[in-house]
C-alpha atoms as a PDB file:
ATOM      1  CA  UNK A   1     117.598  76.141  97.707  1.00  0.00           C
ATOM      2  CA  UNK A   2     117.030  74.937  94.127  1.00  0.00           C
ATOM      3  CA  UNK A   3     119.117  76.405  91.477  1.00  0.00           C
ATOM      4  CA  UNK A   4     115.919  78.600  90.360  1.00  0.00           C
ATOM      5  CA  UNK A   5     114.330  79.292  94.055  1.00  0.00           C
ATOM      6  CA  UNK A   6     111.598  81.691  92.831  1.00  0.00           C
ATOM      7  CA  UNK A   7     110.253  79.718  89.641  1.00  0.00           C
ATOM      8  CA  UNK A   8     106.638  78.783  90.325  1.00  0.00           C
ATOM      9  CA  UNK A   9     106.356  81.316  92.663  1.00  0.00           C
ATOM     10  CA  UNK A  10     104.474  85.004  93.532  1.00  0.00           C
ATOM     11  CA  UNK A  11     106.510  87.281  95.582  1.00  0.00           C
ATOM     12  CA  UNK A  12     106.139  90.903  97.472  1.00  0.00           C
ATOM     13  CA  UNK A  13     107.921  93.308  98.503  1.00  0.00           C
ATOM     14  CA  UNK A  14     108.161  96.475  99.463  1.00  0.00           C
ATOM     15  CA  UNK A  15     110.711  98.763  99.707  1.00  0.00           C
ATOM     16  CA  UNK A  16     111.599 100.852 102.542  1.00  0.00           C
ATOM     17  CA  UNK A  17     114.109 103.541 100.784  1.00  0.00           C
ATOM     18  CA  UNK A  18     114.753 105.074  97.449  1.00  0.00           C
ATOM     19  CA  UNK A  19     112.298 106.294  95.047  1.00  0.00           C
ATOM     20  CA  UNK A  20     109.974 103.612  95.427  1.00  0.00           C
ATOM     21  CA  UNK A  21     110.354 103.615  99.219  1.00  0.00           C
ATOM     22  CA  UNK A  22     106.701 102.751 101.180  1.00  0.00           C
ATOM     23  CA  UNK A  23     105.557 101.098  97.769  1.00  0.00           C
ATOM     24  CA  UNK A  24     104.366  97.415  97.359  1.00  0.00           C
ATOM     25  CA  UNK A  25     105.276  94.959  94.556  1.00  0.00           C
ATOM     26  CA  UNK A  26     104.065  91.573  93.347  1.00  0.00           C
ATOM     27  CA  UNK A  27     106.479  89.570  90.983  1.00  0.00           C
ATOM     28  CA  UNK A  28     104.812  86.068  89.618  1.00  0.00           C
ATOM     29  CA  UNK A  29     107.817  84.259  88.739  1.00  0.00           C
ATOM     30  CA  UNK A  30     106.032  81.555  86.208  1.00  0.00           C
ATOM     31  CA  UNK A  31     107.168  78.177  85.493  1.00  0.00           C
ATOM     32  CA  UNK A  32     107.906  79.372  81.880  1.00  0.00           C
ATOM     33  CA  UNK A  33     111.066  81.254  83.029  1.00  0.00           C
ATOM     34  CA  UNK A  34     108.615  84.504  82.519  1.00  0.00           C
ATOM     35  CA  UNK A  35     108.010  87.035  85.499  1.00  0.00           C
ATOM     36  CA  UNK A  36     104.966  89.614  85.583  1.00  0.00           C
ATOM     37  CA  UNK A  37     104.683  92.194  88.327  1.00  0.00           C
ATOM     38  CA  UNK A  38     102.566  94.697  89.373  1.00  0.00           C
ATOM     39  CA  UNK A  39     102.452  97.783  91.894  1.00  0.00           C
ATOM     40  CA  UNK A  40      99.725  96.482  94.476  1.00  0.00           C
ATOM     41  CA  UNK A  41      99.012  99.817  96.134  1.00  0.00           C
ATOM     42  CA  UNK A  42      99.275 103.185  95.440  1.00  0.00           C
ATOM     43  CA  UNK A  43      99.433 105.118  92.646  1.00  0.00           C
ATOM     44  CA  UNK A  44     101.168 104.424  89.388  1.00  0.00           C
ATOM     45  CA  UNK A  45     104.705 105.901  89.694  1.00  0.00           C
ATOM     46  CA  UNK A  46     104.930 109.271  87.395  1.00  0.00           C
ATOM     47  CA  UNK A  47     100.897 109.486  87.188  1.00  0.00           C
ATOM     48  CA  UNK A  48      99.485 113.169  87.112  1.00  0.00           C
ATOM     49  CA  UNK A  49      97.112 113.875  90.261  1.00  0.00           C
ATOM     50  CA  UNK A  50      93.220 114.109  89.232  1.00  0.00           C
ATOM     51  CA  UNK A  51      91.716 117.244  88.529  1.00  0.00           C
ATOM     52  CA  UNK A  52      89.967 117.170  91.792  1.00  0.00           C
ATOM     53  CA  UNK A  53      92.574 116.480  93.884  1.00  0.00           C
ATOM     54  CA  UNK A  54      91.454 112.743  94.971  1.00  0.00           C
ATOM     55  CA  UNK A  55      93.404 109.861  94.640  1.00  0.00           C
ATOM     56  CA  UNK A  56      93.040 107.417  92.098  1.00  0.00           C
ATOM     57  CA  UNK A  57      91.703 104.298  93.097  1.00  0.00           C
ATOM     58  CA  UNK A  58      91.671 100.891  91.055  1.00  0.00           C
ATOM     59  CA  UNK A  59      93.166  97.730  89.313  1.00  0.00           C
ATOM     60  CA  UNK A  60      97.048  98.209  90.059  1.00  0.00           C
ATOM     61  CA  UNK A  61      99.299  98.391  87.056  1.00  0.00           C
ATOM     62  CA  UNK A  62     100.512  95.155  85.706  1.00  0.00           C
ATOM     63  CA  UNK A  63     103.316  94.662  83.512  1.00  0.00           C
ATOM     64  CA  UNK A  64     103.558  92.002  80.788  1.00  0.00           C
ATOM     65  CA  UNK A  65     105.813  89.105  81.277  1.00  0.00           C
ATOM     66  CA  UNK A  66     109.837  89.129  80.757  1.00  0.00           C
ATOM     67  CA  UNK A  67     112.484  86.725  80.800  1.00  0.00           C
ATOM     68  CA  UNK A  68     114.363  86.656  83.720  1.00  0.00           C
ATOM     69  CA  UNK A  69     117.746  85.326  85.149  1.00  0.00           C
ATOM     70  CA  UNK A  70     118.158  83.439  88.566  1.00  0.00           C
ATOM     71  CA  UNK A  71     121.498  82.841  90.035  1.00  0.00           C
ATOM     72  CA  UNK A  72     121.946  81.010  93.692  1.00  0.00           C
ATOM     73  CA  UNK A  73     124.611  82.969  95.563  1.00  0.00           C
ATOM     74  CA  UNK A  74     124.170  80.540  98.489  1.00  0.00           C
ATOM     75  CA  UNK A  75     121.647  78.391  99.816  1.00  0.00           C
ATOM     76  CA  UNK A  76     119.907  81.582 101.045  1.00  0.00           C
ATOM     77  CA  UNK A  77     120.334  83.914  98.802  1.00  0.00           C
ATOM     78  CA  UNK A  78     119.605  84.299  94.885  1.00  0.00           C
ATOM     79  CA  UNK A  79     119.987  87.288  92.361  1.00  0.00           C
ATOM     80  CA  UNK A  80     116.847  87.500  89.983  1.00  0.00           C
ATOM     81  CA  UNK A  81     117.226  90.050  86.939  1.00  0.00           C
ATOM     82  CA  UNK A  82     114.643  90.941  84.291  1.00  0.00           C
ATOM     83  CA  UNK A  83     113.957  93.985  81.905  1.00  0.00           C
ATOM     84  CA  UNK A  84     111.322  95.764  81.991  1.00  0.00           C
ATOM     85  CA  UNK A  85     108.884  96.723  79.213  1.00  0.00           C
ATOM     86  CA  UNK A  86     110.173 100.903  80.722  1.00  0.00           C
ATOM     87  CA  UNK A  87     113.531  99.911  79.661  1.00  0.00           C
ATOM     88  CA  UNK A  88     114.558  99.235  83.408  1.00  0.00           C
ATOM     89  CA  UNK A  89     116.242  96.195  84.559  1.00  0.00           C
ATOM     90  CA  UNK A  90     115.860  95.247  87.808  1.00  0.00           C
ATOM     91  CA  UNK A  91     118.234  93.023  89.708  1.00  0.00           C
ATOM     92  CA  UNK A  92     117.471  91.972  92.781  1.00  0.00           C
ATOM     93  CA  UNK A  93     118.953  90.051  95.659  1.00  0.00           C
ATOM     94  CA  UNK A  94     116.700  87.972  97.556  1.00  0.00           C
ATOM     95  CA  UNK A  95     117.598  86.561 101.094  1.00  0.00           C
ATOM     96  CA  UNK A  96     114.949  83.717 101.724  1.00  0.00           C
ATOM     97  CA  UNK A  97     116.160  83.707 105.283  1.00  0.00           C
ATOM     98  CA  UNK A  98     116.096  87.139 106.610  1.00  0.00           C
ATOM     99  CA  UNK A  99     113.241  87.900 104.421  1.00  0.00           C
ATOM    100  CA  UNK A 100     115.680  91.278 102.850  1.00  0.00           C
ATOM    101  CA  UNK A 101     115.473  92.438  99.589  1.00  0.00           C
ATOM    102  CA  UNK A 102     117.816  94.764  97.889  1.00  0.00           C
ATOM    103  CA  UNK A 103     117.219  95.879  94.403  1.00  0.00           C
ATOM    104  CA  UNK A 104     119.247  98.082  91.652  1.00  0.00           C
ATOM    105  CA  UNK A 105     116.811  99.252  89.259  1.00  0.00           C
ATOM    106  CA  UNK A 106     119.074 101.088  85.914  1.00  0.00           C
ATOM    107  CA  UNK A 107     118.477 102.317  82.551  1.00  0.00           C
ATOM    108  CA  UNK A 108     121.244 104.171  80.246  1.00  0.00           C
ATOM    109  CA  UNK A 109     120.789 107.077  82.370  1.00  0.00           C
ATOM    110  CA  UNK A 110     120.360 105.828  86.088  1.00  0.00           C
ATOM    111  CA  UNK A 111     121.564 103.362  88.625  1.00  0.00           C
ATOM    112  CA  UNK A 112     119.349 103.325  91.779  1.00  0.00           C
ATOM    113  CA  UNK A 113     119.580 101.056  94.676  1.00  0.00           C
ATOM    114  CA  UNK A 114     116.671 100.317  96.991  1.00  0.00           C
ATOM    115  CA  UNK A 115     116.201  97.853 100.072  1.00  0.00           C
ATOM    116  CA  UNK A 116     113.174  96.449 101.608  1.00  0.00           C
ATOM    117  CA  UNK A 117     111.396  93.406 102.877  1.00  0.00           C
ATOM    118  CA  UNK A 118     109.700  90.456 100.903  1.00  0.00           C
ATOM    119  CA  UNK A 119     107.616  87.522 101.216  1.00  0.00           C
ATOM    120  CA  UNK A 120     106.480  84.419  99.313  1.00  0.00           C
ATOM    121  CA  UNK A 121     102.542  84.843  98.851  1.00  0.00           C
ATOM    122  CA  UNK A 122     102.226  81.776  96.880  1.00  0.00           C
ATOM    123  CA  UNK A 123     102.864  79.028  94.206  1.00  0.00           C
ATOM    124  CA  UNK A 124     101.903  79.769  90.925  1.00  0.00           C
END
């Protein structure tokens, strides 16, 4: 592994506890240092249900690009860190060869961990 082994790349996950546990996540990880992501399936976290009850269906939320912060722990395994636009950072560990994620998403009032799964979906 490179010393930035997600640059160039678009990566999802999902997570499989915590509050965002069952929900799916694209990161593009561009080749400017910048990272966008995006929820890729249902609904936007903190949304109000529809007046009728249905669920929303549509483009997923995307957020707009932040620096982020690669680190190799080994040649498996990297931390990647950015802020979000919320005011959440988001650091997560990524191990390319069990396919694991674990993430700590925290703001000035929470720390939250969550673990899932990932895969590369493609080069940018």
């Amino acid at each position: 592994m490179g010393p930035d082994p997600v640059r160039g790349k678009t990566i999802r996950w999902t997570y499989e506890d915590g509050p965002m546990a069952g929900k799916n996540f694209e990161h593009t990880f561009g080749t400017d240092g910048t990272v966008s992501w995006r929820e890729t399936g249902g609904e936007e976290r903190g949304a109000k249900p529809p007046p009728n009850g249905k669920q929303k269906t549509g483009k997923p939320t995307t957020e707009p690009k932040a620096k982020y912060e690669v680190a190799a722990v080994n040649d498996d395994v990297c931390a990647v860190s950015y802020l979000s636009k919320s005011g959440y950072t988001l650091t997560s560990v990524l191990d390319f060869a069990a396919g694991t994620v674990v993430s700590f998403a925290s703001n000035e009032k929470e720390l939250v961990p969550q673990r899932g799964m990932f895969e590369v979906a493609e080069r940018v």
